[in-house]
Protein backbone atom coordinates (compact mmCIF):
# COMPACT_ATOMS: atom_id res chain seq x y z
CA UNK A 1 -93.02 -48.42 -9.47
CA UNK A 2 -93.09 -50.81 -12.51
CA UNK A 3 -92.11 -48.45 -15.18
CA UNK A 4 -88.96 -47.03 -16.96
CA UNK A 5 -86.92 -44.32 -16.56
CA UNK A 6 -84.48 -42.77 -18.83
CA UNK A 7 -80.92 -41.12 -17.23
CA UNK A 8 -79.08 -39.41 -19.04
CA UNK A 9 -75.27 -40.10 -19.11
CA UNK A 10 -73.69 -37.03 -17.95
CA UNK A 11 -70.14 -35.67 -18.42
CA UNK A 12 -68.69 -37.36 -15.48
CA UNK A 13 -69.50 -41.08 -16.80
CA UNK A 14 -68.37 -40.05 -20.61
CA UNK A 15 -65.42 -42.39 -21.62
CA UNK A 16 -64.60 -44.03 -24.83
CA UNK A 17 -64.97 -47.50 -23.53
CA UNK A 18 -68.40 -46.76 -21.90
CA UNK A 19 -70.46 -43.66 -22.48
CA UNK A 20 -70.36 -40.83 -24.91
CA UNK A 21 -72.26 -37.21 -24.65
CA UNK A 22 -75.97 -37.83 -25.29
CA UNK A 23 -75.98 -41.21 -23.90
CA UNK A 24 -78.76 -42.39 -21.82
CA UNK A 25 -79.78 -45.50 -19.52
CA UNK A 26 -83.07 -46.94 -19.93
CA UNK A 27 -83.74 -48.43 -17.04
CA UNK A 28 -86.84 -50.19 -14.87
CA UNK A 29 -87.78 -47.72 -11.98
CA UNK A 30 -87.15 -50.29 -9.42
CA UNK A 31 -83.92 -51.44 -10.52
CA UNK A 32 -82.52 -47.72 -8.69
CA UNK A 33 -83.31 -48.87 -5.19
CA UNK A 34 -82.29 -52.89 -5.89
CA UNK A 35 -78.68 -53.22 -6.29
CA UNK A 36 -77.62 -54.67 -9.94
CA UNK A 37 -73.92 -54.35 -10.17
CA UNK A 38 -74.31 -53.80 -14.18
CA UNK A 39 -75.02 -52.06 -15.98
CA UNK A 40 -71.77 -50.10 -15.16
CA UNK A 41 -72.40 -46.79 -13.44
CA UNK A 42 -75.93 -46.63 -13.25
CA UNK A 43 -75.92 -45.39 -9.66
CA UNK A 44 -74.13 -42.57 -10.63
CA UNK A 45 -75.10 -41.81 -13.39
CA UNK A 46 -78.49 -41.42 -11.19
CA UNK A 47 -76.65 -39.42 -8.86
CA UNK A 48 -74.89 -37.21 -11.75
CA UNK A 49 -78.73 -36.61 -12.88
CA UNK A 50 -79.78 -36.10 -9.49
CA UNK A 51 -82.50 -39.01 -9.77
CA UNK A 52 -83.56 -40.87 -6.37
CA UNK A 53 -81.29 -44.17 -6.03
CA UNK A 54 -79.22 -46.16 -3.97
CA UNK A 55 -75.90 -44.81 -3.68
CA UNK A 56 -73.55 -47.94 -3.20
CA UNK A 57 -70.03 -45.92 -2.00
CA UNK A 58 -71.94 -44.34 1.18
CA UNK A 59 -72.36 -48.32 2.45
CA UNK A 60 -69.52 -49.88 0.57
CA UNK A 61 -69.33 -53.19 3.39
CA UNK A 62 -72.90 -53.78 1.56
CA UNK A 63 -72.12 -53.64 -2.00
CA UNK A 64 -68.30 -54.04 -2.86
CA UNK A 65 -68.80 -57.98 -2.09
CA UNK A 66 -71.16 -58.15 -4.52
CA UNK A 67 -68.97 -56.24 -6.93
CA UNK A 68 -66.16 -59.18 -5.97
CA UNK A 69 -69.00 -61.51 -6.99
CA UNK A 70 -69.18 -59.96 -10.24
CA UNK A 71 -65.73 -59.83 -11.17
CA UNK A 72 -65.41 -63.85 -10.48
CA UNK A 73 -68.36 -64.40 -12.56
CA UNK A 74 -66.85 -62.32 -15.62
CA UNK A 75 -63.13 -63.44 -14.97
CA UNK A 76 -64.44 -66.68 -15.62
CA UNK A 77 -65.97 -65.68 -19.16
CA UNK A 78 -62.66 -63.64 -19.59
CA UNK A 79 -61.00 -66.79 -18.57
CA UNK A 80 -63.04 -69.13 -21.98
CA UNK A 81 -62.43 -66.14 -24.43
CA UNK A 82 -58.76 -65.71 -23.88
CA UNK A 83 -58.02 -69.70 -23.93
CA UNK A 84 -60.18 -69.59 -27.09
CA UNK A 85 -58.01 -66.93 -28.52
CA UNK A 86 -61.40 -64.77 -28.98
CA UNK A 87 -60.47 -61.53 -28.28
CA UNK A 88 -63.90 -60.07 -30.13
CA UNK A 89 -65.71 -62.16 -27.49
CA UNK A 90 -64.25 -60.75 -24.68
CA UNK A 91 -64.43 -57.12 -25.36
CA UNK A 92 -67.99 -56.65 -23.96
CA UNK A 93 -67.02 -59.02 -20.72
CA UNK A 94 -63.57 -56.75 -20.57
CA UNK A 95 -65.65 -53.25 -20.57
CA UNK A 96 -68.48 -54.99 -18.16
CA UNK A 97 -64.83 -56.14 -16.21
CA UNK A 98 -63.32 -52.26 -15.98
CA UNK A 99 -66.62 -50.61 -15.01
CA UNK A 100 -66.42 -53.54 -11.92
CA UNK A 101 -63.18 -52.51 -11.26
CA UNK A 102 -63.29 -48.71 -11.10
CA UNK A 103 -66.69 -48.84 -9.18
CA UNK A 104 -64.55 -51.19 -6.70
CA UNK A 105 -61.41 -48.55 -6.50
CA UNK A 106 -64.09 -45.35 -6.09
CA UNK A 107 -66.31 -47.05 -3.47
CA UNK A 108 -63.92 -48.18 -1.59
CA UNK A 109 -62.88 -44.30 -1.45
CA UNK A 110 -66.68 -43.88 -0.43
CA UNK A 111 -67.19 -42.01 -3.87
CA UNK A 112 -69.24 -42.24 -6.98
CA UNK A 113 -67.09 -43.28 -9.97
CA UNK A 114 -65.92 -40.03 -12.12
CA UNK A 115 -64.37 -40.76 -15.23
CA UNK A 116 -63.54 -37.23 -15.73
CA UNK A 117 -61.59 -36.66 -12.80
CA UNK A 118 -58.06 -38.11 -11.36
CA UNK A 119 -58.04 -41.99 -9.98
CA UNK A 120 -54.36 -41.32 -8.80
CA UNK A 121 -56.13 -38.19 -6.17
CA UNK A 122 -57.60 -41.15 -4.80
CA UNK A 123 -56.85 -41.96 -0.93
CA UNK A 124 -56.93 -46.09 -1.34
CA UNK A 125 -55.48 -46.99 -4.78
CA UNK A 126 -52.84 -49.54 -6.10
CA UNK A 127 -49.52 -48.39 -7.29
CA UNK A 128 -49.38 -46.98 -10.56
CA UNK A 129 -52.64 -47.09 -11.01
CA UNK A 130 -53.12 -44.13 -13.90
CA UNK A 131 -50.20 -45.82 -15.74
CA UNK A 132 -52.11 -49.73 -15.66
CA UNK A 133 -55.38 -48.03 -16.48
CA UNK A 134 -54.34 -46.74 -19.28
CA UNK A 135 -53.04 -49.62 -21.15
CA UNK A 136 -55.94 -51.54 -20.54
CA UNK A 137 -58.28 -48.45 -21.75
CA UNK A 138 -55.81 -48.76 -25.06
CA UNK A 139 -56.07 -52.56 -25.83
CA UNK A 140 -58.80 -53.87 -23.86
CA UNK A 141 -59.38 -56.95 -25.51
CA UNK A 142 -55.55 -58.19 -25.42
CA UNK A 143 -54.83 -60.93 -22.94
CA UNK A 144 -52.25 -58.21 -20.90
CA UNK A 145 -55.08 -56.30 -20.68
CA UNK A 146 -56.75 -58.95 -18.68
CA UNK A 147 -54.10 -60.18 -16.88
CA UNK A 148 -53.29 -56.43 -16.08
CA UNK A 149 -57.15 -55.53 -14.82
CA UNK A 150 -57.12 -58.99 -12.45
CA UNK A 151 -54.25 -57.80 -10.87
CA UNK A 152 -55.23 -54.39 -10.58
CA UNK A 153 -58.82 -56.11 -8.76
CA UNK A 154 -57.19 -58.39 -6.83
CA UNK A 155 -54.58 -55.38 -5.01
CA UNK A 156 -57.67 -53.62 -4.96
CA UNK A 157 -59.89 -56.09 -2.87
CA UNK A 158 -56.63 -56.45 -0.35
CA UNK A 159 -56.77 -52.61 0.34
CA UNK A 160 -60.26 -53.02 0.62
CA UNK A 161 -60.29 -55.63 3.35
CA UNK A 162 -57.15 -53.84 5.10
CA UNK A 163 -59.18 -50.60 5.16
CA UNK A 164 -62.11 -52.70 6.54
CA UNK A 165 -59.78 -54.76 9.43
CA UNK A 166 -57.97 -51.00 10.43
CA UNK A 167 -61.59 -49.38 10.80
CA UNK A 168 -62.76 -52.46 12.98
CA UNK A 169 -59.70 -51.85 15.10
CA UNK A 170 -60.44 -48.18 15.56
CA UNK A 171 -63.78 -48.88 16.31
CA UNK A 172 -62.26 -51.14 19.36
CA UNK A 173 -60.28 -48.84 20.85
């Protein structure tokens, strides 16, 4: 299991910011069933093609810490660009920063990311969620953008551990 397989992007992972119609993910076979949290959506997009891989949102305590991981790593890139006033810099890192995000809001709903259908049907979700996303998804290399998607992580990661602590409490009773 050494060589490469191509996915094709399909209509559910097709946004502006990430994908468009026709895309495709050249990947290394074995990188499907060993966790890499970018690039973003490749576990559903194997999913979406109906390809054989690990699908993080059924065992979200396993992954979504890793995701956290991720984010800390690229805020801190974010972080250089933005004092540097480098906004052209920190559009890849930003992108790289929203797919973290939105696989950290769908997981933790124990779903594969779908940029086609509604984040605000979600069950776990911070407030005005559809309203934040969408300014960042219009200016996502402006500073508010940032500031904007680490807020939007860090009320995510709180409902996250909350959801975690209430199922631990059910599973005492």
């Amino acid at each position: 299991m050494t060589g490469e397989i191509v996915i094709p992007v399909k209509e559910q992972l097709c946004h502006s910011l990430f994908y468009k119609r026709g895309d495709s993910l050249a990947v290394k076979e074995e990188s499907l069933f060993a966790y890499q949290p970018l690039p973003p959506f490749l576990y559903e997009a194997a999913f979406y093609a109906v390809i054989p891989a690990v699908r993080p949102w059924e065992n979200n305590e396993k992954y979504i810490p890793v995701l956290i991981d991720e984010w800390a790593g690229q805020k801190r890139i974010l972080g250089m660009h933005f004092s540097n006033r480098d906004r052209k810099a920190a559009l890849g890192p930003m992108k790289a920063s929203l797919g973290v995000f939105l696989q950290l809001l769908y997981w933790t709903n124990s779903k594969p990311v779908n940029l086609q259908a509604d984040p605000g049907e979600l069950t776990i979700k911070p407030v005005n969620l559809k309203e934040r996303l969408d300014f960042i998804a219009a200016r996502p290399a402006f500073y508010h953008s940032y500031i904007q998607l680490s807020e939007l992580i860090a009320e995510m990661e709180k409902q996250y551990k909350k959801m975690l602590a209430l199922g631990k409490m059910k599973k005492k009773r």
